[in-house]
Protein backbone atom coordinates (compact mmCIF):
# COMPACT_ATOMS: atom_id res chain seq x y z
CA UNK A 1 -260.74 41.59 -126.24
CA UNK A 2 -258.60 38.84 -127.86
CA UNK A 3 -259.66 35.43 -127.16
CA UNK A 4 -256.36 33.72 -128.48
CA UNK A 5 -254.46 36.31 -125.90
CA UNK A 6 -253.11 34.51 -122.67
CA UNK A 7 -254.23 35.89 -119.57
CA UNK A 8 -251.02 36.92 -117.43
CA UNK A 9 -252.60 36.64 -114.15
CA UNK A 10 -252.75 32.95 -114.27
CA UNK A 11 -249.17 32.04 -114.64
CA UNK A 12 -248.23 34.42 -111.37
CA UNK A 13 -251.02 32.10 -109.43
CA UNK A 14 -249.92 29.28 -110.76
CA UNK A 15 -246.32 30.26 -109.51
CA UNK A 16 -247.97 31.17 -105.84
CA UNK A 17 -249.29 27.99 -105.22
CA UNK A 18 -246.37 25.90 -106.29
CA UNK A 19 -244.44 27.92 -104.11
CA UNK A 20 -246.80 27.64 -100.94
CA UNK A 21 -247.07 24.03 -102.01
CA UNK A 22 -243.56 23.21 -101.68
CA UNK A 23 -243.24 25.49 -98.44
CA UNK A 24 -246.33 22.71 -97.07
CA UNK A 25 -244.22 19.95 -97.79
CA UNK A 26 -241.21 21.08 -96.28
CA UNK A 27 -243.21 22.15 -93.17
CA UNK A 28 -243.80 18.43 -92.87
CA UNK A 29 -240.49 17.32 -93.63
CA UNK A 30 -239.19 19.53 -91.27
CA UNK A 31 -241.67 18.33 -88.39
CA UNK A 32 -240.81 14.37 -89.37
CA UNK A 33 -237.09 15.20 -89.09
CA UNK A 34 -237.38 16.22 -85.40
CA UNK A 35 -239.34 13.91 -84.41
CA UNK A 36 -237.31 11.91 -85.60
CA UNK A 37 -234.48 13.06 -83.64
CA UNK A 38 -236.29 13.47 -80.19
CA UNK A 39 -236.76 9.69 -80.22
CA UNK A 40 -233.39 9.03 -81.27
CA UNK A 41 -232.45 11.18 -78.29
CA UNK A 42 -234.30 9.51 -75.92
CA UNK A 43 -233.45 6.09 -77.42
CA UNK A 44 -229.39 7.06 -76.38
CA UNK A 45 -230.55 8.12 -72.86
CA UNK A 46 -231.88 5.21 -72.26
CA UNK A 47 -229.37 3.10 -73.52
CA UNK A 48 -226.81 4.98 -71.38
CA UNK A 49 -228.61 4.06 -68.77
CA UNK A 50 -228.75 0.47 -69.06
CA UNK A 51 -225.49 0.23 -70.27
CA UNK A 52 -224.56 1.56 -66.45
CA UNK A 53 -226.93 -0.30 -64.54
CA UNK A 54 -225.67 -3.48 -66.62
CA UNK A 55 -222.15 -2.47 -65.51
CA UNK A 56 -223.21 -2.15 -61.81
CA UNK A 57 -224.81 -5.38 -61.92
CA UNK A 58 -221.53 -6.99 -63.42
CA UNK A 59 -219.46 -5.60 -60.16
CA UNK A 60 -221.86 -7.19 -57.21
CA UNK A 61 -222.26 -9.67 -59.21
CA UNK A 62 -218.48 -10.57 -59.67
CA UNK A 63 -216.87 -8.55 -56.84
CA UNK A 64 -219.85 -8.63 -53.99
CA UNK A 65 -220.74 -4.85 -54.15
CA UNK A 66 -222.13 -2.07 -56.18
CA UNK A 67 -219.45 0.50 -57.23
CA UNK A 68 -219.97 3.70 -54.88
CA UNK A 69 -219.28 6.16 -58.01
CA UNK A 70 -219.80 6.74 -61.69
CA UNK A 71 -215.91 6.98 -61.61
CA UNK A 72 -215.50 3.71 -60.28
CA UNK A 73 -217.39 2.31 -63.58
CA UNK A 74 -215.68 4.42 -65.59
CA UNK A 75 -212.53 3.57 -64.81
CA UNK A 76 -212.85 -0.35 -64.23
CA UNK A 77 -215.81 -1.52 -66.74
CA UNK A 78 -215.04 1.24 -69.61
CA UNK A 79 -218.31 3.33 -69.35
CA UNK A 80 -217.85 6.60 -71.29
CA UNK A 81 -220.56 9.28 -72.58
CA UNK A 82 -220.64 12.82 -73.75
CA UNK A 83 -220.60 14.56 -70.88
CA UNK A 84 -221.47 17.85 -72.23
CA UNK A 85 -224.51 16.26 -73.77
CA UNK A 86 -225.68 14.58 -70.54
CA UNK A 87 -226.08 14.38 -67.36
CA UNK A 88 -225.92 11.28 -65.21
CA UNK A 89 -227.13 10.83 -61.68
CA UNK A 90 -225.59 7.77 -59.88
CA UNK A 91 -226.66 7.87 -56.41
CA UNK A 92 -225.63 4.54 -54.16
CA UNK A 93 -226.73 3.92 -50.99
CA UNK A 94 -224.72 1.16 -49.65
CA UNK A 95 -222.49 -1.72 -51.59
CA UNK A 96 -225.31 -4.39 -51.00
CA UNK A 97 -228.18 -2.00 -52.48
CA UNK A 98 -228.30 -1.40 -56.24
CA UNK A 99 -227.75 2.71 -56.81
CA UNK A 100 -230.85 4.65 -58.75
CA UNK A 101 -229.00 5.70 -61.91
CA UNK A 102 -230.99 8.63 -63.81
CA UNK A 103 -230.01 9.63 -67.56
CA UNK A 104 -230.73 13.52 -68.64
CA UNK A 105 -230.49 15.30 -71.87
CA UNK A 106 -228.24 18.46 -71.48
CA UNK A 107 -230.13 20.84 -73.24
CA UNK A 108 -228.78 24.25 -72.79
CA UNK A 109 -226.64 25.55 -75.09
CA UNK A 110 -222.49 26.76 -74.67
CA UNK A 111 -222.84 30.45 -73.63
CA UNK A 112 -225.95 30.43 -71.58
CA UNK A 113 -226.25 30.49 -67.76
């Protein structure tokens, strides 16, 4: 056997664990990234939900009543959202009684029932 002769096994293993080196790393990236984007989800329900509640507050406290509908703040204090991306529960119970407002993440996709 030739000592000065390269062995051609080690350059294929070499190649292997570069390869299931990089594949780690972008398992992690991948796993940061939607993380990432679940809190960034949640941070826009919650926002949209403030935003409304803020609104409701504004009309009892400059008109004397809460508004009976989403509508109502859509129309008169400029609230807008996706709708297709979520869902907002406004429920009032009377105009002196501040509504419960619940934010949801639409999750399914177009196409599915």
């Amino acid at each position: 056997m030739n000592r000065f002769k390269k062995s051609s096994r080690r350059p294929v293993l070499q190649k292997f664990l570069y390869v299931l080196i990089f594949c780690g790393i972008l398992c992690i990236f991948l796993s940061g990234l939607s993380s990432v984007s679940r809190i960034t989800s949640h941070s826009e329900e919650e926002s949209l939900r403030k935003s409304i509640l803020q609104s409701a507050v504004h009309c009892y406290a400059t008109q004397g009543f809460y508004p009976d509908s989403m509508d109502y703040l859509e129309k008169y204090y400029g609230i807008s959202y996706d709708k297709e991306k979520y869902l907002v529960s406004y429920e009032a119970f009377g105009s002196n009684m501040m509504p419960d407002i619940t934010v949801f993440s639409n999750n399914s996709k177009k196409g599915e029932n």
